[in-house]
Protein backbone atom coordinates (compact mmCIF):
# COMPACT_ATOMS: atom_id res chain seq x y z
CA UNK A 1 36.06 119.50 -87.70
CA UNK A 2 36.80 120.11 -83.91
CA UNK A 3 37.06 123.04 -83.02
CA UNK A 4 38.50 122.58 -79.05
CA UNK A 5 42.06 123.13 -78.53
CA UNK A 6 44.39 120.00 -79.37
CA UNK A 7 47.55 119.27 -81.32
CA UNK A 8 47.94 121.62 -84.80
CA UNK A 9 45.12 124.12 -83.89
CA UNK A 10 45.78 127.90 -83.81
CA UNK A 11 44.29 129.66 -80.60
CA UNK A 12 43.88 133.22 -79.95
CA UNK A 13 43.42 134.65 -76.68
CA UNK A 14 43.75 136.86 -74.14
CA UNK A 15 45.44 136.58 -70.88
CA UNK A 16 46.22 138.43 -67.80
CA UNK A 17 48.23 137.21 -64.67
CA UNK A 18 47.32 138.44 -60.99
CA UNK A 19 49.54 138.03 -57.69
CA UNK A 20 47.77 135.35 -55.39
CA UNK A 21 48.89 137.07 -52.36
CA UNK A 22 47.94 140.35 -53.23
CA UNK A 23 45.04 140.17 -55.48
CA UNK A 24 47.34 142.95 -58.40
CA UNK A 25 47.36 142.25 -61.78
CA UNK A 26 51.14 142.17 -62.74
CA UNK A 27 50.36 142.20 -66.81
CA UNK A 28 47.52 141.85 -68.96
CA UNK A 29 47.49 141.09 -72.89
CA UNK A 30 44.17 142.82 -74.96
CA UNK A 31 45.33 142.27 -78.59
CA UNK A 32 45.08 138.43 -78.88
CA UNK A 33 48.62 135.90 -78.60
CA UNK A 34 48.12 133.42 -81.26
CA UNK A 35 50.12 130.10 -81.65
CA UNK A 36 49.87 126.59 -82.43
CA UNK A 37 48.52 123.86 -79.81
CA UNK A 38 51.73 121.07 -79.99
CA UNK A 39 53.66 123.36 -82.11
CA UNK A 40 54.69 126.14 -79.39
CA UNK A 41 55.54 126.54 -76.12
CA UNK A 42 54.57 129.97 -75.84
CA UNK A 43 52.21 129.26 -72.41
CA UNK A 44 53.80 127.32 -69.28
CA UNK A 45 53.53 123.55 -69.71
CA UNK A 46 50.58 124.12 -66.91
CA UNK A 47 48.53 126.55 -68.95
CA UNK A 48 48.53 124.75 -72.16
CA UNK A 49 47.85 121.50 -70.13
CA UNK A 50 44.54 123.37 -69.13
CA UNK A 51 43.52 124.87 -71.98
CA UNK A 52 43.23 121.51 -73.96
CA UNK A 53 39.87 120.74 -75.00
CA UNK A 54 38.52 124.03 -74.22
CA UNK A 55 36.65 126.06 -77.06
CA UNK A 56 35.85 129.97 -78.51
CA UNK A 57 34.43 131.76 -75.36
CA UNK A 58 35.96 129.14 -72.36
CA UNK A 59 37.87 131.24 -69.55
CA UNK A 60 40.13 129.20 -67.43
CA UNK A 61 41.92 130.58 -64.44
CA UNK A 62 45.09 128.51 -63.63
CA UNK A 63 47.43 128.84 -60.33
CA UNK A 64 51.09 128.65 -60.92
CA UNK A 65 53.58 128.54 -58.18
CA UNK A 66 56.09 130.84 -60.32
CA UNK A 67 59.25 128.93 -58.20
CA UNK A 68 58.30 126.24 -59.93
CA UNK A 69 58.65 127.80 -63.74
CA UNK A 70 61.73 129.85 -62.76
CA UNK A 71 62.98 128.71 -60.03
CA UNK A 72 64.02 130.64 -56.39
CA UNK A 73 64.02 133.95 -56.19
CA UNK A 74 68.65 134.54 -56.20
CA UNK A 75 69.23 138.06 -54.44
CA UNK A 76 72.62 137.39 -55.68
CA UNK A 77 71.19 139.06 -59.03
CA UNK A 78 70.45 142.15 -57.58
CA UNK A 79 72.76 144.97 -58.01
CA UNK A 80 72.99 148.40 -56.68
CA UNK A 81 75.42 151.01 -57.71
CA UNK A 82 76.08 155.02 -57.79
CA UNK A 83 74.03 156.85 -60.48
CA UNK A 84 77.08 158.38 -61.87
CA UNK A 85 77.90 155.08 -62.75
CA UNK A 86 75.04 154.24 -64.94
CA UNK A 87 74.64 155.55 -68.26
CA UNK A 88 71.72 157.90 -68.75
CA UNK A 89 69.59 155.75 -71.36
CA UNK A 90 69.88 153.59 -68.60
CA UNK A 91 68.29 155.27 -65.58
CA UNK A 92 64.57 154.89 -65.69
CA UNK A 93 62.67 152.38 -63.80
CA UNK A 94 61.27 149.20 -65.77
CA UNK A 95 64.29 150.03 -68.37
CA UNK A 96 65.97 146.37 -69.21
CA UNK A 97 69.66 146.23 -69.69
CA UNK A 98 70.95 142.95 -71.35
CA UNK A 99 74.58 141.93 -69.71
CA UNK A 100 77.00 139.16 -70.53
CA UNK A 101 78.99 137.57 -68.20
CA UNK A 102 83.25 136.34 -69.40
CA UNK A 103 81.52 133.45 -70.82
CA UNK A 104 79.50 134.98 -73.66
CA UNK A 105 75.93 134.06 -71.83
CA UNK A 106 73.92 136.96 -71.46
CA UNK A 107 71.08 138.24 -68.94
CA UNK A 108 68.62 140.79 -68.46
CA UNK A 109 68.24 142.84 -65.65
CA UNK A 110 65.82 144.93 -64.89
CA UNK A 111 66.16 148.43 -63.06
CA UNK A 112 63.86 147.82 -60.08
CA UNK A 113 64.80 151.45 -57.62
CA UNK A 114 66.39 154.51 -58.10
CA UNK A 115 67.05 157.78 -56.55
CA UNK A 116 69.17 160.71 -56.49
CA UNK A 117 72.08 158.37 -55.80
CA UNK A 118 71.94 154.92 -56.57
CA UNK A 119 70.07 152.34 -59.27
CA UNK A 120 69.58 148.80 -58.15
CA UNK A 121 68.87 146.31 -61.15
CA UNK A 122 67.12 143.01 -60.43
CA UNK A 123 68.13 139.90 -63.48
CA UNK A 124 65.63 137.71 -61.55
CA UNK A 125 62.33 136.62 -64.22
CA UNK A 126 59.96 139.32 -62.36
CA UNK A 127 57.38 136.66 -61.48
CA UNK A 128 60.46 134.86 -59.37
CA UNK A 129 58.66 133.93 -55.62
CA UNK A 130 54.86 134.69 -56.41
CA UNK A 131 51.79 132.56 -56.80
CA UNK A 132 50.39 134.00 -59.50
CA UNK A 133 46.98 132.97 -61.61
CA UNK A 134 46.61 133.19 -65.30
CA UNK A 135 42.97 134.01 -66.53
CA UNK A 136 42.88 132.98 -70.26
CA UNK A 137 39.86 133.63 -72.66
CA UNK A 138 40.01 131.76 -75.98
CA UNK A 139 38.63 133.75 -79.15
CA UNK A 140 39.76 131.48 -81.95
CA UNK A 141 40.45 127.69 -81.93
CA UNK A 142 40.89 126.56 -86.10
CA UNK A 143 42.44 124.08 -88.14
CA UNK A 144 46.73 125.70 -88.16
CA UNK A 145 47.92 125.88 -91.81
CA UNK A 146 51.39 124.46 -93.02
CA UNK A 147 53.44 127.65 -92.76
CA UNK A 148 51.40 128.17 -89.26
CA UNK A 149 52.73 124.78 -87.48
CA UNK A 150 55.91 125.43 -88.66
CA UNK A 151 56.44 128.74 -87.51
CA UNK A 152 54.49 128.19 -84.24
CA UNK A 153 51.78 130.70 -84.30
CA UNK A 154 49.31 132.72 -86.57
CA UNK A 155 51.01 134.04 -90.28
CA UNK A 156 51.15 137.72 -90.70
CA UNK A 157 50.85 139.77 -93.88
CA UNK A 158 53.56 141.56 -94.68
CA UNK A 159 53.52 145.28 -95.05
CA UNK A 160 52.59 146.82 -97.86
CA UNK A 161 55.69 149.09 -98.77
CA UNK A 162 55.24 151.12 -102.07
CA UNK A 163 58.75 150.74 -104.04
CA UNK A 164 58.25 153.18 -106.17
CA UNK A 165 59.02 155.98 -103.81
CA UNK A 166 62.72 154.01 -102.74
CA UNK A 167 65.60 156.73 -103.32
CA UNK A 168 68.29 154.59 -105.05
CA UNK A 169 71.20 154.31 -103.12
């Protein structure tokens, strides 16, 4: 058994992605992302291109120009309007707010700035314009089961719920 990373094995690991230009890290994962090598595209097309071959305890570091995964940054998706406009669940920053256009296609924006009189919401993928660089650490590389591959990453139990306590309806 081989146990690098390649088509229908599970990996585990842990990521986190820093700005290029200024050195922040914009998100970090600690509880492991599973899924299946071939089965899921969980990972930019870059990342998973890197982490082929590697095995339990490899950490890569891989550049991404982020204009490349989602394309230009469009200032045309920003939006700014008067608080009294906004509902209240609404106003606090980092809150996302899913809208759909007359077509039925919907988007999420995030609110980016806010003060005593205005929010501004930004529906452009947060990582839009930067040069970013994923650190990954693998901590599992195994044979994916059946149900795995076809679900595209690791299977869960399910909770244990005790049915005797259900109040019939």
């Amino acid at each position: 058994m081989d146990d690098t990373i390649q088509d229908n094995k599970l990996v585990e690991l842990t990521y986190k992605v820093t700005d290029q230009a200024t050195g922040q890290v914009l998100t970090s994962v600690e509880f492991p992302l599973g899924y299946v090598h071939g089965h899921n595209d969980v990972l930019a097309p870059q990342v998973l291109k890197e982490l082929e071959g590697k095995a339990v305890g490899d950490t890569i570091e891989v550049p991404i120009d982020c204009n490349i995964l989602y394309g230009p940054r469009d200032e045309g998706l920003v939006f700014t309007d008067r608080i009294e406009n906004v509902p209240e669940e609404y106003r606090e920053i980092g809150t996302t707010i899913t809208m759909e256009n007359a077509e039925g296609k919907t988007r999420n924006f995030i609110v980016t700035k806010m003060d005593d009189e205005t929010l501004t919401v930004d529906g452009n993928n947060p990582l839009c314009g930067r040069h970013v660089v994923f650190t990954l650490e693998v901590l599992t590389v195994r044979d994916a089961t059946e149900d795995e591959m076809e679900a595209g990453g690791p299977e869960r139990p399910e909770p244990n719920i005790d049915d005797s306590r259900k109040v019939p309806l």
